[in-house]
Each structure stands twice: as C-alpha cells, then as structure tokens.
N, C-alpha and C. Protein backbone atom coordinates (compact mmCIF):
# COMPACT_ATOMS: atom_id res chain seq x y z
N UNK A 1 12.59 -9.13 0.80
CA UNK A 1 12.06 -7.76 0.82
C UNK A 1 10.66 -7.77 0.20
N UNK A 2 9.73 -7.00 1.11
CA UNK A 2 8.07 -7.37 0.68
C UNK A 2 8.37 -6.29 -0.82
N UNK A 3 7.20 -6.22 -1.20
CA UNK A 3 6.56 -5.35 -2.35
C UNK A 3 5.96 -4.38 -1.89
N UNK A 4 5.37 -3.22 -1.86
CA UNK A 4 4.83 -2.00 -1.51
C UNK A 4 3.34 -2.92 -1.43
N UNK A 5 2.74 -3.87 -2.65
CA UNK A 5 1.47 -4.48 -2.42
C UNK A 5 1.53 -5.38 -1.26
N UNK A 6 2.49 -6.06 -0.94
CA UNK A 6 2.64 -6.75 0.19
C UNK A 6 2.52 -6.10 1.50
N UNK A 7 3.24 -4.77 1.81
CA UNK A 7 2.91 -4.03 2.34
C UNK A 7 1.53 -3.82 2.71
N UNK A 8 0.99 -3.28 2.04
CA UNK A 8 -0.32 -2.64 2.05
C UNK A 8 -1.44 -3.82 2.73
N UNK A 9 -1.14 -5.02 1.95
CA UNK A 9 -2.00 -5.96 2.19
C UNK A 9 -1.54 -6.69 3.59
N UNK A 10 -0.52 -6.19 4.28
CA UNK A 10 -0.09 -6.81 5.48
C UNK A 10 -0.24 -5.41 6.70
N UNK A 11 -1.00 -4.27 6.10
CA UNK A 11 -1.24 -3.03 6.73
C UNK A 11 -0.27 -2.44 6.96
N UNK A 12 0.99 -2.53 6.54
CA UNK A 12 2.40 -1.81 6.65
C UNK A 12 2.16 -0.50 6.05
N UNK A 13 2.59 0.66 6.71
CA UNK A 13 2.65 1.87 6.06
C UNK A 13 4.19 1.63 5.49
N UNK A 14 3.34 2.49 4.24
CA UNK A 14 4.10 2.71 2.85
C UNK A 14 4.44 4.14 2.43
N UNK A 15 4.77 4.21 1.16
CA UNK A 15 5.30 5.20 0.75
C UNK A 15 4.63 6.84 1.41
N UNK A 16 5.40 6.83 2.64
CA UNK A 16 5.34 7.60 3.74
C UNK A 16 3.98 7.44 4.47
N UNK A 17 3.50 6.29 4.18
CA UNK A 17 2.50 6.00 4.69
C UNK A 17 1.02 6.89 4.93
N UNK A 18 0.80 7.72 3.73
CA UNK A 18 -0.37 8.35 3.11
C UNK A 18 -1.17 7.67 2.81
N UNK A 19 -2.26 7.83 3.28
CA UNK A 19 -3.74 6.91 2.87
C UNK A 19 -4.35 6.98 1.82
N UNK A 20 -4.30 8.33 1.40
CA UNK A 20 -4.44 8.37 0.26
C UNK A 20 -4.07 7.57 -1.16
N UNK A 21 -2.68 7.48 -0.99
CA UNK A 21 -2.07 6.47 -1.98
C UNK A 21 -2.41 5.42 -1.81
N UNK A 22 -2.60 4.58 -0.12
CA UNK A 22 -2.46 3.39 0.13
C UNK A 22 -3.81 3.04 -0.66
N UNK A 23 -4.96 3.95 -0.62
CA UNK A 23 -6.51 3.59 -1.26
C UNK A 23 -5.80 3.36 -2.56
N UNK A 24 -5.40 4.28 -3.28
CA UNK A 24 -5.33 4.44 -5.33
C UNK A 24 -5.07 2.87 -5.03
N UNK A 25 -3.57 3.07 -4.18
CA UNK A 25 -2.27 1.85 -4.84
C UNK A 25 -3.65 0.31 -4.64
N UNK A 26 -4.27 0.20 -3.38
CA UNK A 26 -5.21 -0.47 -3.29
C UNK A 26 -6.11 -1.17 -4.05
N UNK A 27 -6.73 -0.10 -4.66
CA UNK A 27 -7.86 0.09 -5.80
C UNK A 27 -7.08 -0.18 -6.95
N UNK A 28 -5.95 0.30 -7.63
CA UNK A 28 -5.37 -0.07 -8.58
C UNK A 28 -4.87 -1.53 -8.63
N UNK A 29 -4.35 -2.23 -7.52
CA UNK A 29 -4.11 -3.27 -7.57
C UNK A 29 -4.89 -4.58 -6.85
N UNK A 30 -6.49 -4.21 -7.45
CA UNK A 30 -7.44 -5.05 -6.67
C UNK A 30 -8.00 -5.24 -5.40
C-alpha cells in the first residue's frame, strides 16, 4: 500500500484528489 507521498509523486489523486492539498502536501514534503 503506497503512502499519500507516493501517491502524489506517482500523480495519483489523493485525499479526494484536491489540488489544493496535493500543492501544501507537495510543498510540505519537498
């Protein structure tokens, strides 16, 4: 099972797949 960062970094929508978050979660995690 990926990670939500794994996600993101594999372009998987995430936590309902808001862009918004995907930027923070992004930016927060480099």
């Amino acid at each position: 099972m990926k990670t939500e960062l794994e996600k993101c970094l594999a372009g998987e929508p995430f936590y309902g797949g808001d862009p918004e978050i995907v930027k923070i979660a992004a930016r927060r995690n480099g």
